[in-house]
C-alpha atoms as a PDB file:
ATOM      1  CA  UNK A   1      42.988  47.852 112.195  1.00  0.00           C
ATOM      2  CA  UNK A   2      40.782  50.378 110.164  1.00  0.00           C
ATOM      3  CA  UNK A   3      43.646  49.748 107.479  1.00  0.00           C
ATOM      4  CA  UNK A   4      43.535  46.296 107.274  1.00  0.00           C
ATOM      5  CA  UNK A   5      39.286  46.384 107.291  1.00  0.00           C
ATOM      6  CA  UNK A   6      39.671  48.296 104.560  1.00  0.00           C
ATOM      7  CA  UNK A   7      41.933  46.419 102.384  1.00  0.00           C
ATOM      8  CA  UNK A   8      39.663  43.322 103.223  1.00  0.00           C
ATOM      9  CA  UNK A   9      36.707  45.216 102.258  1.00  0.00           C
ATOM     10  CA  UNK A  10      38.749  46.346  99.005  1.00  0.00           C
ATOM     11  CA  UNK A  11      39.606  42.922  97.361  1.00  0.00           C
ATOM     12  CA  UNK A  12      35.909  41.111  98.247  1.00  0.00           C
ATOM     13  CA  UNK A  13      34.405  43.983  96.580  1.00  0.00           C
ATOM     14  CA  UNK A  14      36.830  43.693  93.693  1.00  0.00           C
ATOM     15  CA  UNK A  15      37.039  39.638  93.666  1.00  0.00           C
ATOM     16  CA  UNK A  16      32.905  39.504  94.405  1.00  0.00           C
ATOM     17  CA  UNK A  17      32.173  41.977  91.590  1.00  0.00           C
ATOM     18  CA  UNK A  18      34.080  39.970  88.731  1.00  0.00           C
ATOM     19  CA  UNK A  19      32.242  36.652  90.144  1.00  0.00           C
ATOM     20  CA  UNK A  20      34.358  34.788  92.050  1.00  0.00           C
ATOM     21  CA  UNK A  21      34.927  33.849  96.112  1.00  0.00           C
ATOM     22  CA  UNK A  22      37.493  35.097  98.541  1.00  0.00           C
ATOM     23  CA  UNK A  23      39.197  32.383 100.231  1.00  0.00           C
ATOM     24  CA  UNK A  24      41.667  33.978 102.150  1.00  0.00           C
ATOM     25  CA  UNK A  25      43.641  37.488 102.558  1.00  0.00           C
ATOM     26  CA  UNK A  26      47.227  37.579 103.989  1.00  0.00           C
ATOM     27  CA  UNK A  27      49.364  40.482 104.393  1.00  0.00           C
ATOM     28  CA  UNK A  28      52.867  39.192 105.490  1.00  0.00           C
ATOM     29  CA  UNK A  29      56.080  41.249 106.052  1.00  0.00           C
ATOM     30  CA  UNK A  30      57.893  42.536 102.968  1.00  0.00           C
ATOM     31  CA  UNK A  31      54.818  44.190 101.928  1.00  0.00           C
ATOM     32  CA  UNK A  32      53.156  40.922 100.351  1.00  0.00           C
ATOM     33  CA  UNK A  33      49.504  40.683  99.746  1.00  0.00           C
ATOM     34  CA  UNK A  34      48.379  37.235  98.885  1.00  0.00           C
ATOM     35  CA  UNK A  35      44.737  36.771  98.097  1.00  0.00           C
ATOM     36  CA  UNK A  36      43.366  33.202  97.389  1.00  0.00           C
ATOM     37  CA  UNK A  37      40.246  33.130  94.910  1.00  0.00           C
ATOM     38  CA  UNK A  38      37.780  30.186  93.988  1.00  0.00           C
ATOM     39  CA  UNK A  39      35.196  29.643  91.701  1.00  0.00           C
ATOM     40  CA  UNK A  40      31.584  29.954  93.295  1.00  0.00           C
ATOM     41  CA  UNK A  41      29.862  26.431  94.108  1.00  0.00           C
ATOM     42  CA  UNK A  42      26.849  25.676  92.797  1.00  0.00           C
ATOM     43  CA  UNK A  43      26.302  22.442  94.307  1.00  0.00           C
ATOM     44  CA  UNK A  44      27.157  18.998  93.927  1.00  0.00           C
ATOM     45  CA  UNK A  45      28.369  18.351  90.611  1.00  0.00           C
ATOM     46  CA  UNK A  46      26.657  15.410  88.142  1.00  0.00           C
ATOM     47  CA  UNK A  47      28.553  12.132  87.616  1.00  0.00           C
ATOM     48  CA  UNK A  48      30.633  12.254  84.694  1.00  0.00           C
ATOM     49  CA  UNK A  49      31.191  15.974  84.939  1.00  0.00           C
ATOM     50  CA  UNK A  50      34.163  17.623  85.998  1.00  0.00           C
ATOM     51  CA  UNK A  51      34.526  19.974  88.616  1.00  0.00           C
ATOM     52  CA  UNK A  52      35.537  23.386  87.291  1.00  0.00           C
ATOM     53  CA  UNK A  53      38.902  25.180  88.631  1.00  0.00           C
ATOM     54  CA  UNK A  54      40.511  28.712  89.003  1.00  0.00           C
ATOM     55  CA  UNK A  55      42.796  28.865  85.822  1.00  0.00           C
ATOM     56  CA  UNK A  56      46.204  30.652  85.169  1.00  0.00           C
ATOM     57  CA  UNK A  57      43.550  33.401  83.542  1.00  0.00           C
ATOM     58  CA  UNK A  58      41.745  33.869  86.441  1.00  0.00           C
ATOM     59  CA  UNK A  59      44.287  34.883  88.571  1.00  0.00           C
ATOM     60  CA  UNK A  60      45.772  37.397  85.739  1.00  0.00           C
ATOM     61  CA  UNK A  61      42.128  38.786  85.527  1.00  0.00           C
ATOM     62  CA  UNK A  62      41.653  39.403  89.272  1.00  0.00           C
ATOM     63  CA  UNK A  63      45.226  40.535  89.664  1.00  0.00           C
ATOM     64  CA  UNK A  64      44.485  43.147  86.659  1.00  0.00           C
ATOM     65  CA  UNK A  65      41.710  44.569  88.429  1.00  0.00           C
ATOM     66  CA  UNK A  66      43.156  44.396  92.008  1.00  0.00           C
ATOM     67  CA  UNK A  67      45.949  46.170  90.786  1.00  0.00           C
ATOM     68  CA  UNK A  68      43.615  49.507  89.678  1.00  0.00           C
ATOM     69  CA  UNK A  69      41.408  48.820  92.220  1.00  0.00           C
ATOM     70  CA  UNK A  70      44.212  49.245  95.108  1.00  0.00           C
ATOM     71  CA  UNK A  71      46.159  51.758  93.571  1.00  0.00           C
ATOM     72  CA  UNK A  72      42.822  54.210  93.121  1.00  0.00           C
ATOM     73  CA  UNK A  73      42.194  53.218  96.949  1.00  0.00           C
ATOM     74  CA  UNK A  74      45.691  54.450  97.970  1.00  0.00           C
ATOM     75  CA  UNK A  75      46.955  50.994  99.590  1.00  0.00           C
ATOM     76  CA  UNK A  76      50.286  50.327  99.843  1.00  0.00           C
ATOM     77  CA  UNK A  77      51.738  46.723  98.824  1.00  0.00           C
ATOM     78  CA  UNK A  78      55.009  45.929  97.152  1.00  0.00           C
ATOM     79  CA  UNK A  79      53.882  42.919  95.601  1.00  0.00           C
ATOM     80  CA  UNK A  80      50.215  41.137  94.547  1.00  0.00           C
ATOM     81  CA  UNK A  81      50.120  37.513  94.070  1.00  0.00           C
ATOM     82  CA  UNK A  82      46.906  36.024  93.494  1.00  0.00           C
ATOM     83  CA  UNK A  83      46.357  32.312  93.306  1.00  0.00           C
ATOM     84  CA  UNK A  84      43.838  29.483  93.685  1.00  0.00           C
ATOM     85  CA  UNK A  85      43.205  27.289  96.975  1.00  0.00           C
ATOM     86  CA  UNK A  86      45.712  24.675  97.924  1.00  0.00           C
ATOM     87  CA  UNK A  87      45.355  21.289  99.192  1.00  0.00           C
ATOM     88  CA  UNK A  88      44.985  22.938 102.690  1.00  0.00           C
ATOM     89  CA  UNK A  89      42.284  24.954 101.503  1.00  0.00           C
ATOM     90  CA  UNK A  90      40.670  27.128 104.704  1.00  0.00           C
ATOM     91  CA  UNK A  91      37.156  25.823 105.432  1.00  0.00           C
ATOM     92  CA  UNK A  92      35.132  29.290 107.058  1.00  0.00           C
ATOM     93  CA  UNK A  93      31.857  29.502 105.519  1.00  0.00           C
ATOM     94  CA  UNK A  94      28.620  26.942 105.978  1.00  0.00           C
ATOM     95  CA  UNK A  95      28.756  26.646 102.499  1.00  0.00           C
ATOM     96  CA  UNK A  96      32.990  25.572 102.597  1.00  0.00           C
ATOM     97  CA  UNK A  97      31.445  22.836 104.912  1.00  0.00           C
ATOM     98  CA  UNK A  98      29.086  21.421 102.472  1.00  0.00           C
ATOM     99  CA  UNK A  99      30.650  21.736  99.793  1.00  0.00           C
ATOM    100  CA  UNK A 100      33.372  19.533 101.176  1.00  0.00           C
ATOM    101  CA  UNK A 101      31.464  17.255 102.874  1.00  0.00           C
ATOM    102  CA  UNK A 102      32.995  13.457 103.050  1.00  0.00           C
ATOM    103  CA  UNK A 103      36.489  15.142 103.040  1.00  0.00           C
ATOM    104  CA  UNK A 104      39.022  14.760 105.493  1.00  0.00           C
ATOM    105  CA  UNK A 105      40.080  18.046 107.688  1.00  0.00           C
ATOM    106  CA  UNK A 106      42.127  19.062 110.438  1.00  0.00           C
ATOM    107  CA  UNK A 107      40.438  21.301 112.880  1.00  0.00           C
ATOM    108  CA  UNK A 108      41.675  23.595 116.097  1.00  0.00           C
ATOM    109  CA  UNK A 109      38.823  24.560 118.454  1.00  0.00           C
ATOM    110  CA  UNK A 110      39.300  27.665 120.206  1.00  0.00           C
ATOM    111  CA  UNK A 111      38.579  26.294 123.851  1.00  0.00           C
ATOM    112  CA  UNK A 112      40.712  22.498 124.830  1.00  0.00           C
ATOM    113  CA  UNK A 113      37.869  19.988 125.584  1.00  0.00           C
ATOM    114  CA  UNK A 114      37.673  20.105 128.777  1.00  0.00           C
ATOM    115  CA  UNK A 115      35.673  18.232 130.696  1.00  0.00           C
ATOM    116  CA  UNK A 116      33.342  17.725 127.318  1.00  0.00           C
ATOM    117  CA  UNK A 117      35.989  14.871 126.505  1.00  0.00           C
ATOM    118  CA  UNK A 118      34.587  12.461 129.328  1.00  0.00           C
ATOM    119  CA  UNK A 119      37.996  10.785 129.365  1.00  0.00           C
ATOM    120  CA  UNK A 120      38.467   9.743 125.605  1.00  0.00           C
ATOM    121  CA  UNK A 121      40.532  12.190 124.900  1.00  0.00           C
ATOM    122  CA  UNK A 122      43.041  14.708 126.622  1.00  0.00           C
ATOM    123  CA  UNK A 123      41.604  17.134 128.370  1.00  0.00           C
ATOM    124  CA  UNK A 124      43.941  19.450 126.847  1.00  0.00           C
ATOM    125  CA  UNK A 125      43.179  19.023 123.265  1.00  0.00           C
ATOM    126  CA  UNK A 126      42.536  21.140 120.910  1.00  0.00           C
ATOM    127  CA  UNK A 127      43.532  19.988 117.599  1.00  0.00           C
ATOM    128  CA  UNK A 128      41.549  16.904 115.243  1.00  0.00           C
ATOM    129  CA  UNK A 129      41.933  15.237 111.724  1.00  0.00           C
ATOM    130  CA  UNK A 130      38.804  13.463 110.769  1.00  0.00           C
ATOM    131  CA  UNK A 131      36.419  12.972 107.924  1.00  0.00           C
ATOM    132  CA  UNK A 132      34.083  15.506 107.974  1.00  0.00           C
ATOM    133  CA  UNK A 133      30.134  14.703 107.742  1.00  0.00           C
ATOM    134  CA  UNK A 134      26.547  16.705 108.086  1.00  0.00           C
ATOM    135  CA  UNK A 135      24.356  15.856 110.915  1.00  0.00           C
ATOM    136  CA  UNK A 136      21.063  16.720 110.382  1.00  0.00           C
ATOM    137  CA  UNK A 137      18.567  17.150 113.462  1.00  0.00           C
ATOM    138  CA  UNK A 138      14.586  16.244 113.602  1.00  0.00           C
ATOM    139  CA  UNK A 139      13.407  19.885 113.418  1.00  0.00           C
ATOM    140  CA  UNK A 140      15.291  20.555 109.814  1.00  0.00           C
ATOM    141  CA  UNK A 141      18.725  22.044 110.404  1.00  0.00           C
ATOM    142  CA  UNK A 142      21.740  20.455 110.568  1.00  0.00           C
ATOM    143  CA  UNK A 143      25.472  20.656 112.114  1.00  0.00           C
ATOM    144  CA  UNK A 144      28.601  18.897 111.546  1.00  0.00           C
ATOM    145  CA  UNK A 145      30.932  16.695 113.306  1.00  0.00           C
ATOM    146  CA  UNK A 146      34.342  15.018 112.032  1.00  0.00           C
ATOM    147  CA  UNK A 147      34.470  11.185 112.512  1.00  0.00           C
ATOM    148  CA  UNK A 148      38.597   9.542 113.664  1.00  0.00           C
ATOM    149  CA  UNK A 149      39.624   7.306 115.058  1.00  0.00           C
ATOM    150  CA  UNK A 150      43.544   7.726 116.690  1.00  0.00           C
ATOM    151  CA  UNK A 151      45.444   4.744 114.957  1.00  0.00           C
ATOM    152  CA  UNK A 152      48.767   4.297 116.033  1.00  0.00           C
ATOM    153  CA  UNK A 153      51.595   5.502 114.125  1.00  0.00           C
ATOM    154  CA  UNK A 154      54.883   3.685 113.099  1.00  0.00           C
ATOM    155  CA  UNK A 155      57.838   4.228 115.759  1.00  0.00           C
ATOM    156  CA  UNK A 156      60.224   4.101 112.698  1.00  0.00           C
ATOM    157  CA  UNK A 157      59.990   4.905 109.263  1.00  0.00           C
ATOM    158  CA  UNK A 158      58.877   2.168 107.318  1.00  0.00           C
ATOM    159  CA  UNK A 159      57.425  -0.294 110.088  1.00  0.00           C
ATOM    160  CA  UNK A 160      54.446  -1.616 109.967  1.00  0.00           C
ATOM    161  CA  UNK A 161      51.939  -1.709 112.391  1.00  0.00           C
ATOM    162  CA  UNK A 162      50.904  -5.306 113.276  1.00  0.00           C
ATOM    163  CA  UNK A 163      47.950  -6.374 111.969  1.00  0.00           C
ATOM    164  CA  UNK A 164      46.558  -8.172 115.303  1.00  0.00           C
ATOM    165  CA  UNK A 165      46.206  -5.021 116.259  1.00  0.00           C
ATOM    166  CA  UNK A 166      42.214  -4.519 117.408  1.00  0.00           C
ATOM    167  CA  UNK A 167      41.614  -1.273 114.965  1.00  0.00           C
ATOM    168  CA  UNK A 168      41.420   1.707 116.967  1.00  0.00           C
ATOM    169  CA  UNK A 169      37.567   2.771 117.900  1.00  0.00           C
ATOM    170  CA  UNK A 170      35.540   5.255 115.909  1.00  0.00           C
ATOM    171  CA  UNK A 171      34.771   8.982 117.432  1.00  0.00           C
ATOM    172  CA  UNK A 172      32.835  11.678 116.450  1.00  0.00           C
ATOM    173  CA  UNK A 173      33.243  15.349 117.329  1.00  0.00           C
ATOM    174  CA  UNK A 174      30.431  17.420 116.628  1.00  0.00           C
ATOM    175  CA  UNK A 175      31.193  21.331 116.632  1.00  0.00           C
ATOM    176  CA  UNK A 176      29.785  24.808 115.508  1.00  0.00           C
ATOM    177  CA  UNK A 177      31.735  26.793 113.124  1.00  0.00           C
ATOM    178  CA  UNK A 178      31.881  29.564 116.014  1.00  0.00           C
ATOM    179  CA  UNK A 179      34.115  26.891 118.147  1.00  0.00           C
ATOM    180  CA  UNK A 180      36.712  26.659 115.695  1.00  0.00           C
ATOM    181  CA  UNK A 181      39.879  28.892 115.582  1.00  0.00           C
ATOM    182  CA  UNK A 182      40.528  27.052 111.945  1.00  0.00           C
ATOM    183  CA  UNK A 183      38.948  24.450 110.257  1.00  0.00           C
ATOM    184  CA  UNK A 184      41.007  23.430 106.692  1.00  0.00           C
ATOM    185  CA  UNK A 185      41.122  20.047 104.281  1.00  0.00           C
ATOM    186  CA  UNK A 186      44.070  17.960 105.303  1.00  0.00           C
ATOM    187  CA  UNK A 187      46.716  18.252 102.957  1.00  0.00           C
ATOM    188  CA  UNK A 188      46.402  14.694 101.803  1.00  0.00           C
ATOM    189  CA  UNK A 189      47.919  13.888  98.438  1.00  0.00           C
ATOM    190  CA  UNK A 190      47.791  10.256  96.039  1.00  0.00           C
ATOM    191  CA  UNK A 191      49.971   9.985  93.245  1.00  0.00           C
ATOM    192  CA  UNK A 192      46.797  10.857  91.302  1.00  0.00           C
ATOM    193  CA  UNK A 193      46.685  14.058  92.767  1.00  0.00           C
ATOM    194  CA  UNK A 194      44.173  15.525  95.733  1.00  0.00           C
ATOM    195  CA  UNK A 195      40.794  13.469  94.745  1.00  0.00           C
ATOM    196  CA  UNK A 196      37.859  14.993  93.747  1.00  0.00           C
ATOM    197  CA  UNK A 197      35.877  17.500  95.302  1.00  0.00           C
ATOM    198  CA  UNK A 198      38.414  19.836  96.662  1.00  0.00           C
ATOM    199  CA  UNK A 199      40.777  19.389  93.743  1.00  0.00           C
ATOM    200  CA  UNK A 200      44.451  19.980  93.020  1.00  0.00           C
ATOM    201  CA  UNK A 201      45.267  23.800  93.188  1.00  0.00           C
ATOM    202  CA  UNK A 202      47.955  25.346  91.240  1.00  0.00           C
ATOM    203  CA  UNK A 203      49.182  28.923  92.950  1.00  0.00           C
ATOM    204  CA  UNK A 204      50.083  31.541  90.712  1.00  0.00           C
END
């Protein structure tokens, strides 16, 4: 454990101090270590301009550094590979949640409902896909809640769901980011690309 805290300590420090944000940090067997970088957010950006993304020099810059950086710190690794968020880009911060606001995500809650679904949904269930939204209360702060609705899916590839079908009704979840085992944009992709906002990613 003190290893691993210190790694993680390690590459913020590192991917912090040359200006960017840590998204994620996996160690997997083989001696990988992948770290997943994204530019800061500075807020919502103005009509007509487009959204900055990590490039392919980015990821060679942070991997330089990382490199010396590890090495003085005595970790062991067999191989670095740095790259930007993907479509499925972990959500863990406040500031992940507003900055991708209006976006669908999938969510897992660390506790099933319970008796807090009131018969709308299993009792059991744990995991959600909905469009994710700010709620803001009377006395100035806010939370957030997802808003689905569970339309039925096709029994066979290709069929079509009839359409005198009464839509399926509207819910809304509303959660704190300490209920949530992992919160993440669905991997939802047009032929356009992921739309704006969250971006398409290309790992390194």
């Amino acid at each position: 454990m003190a290893l691993q805290q210190t790694v993680e300590k390690t590459v913020a420090q590192t991917v912090t101090g040359l200006g960017y944000d840590l998204v994620e940090i996996e160690r997997s067997a083989g001696g990988l270590l992948r770290v997943t970088i994204d530019l800061p957010w500075a807020g919502p950006v103005a009509e007509g301009v487009e959204e900055a993304f990590v490039t392919v020099e980015d990821c060679e810059k942070v991997t330089r550094q990382l490199q010396y950086t590890l090495e003085v710190e005595g970790v062991d690794y067999q191989r670095l590979e740095v790259s930007s968020p993907g479509i499925d880009r972990p959500l863990r911060h406040d500031r992940d949640f507003e900055r991708f606001a209006g976006e669908v995500i999938d969510i897992v809650l660390k506790a099933p409902m319970g008796q807090a679904a009131a018969g709308q949904v299993s009792a059991s269930r744990k995991k959600f896909r909905g469009t994710l939204e700010r709620v803001d209360a009377a006395d100035g702060s806010h939370g957030w809640q997802i808003v689905w609705s569970d339309e039925p899916t096709p029994a066979k590839p290709g069929q079509k769901i009839s359409k005198k079908r009464p839509p399926a009704t509207l819910q809304a979840l509303g959660f704190t980011l300490d209920e949530l085992r992992e919160a993440r944009l669905a991997p939802l992709v047009d032929f356009k690309g992921r739309k704006p906002k969250s971006g398409a990613a290309t790992p390194q």
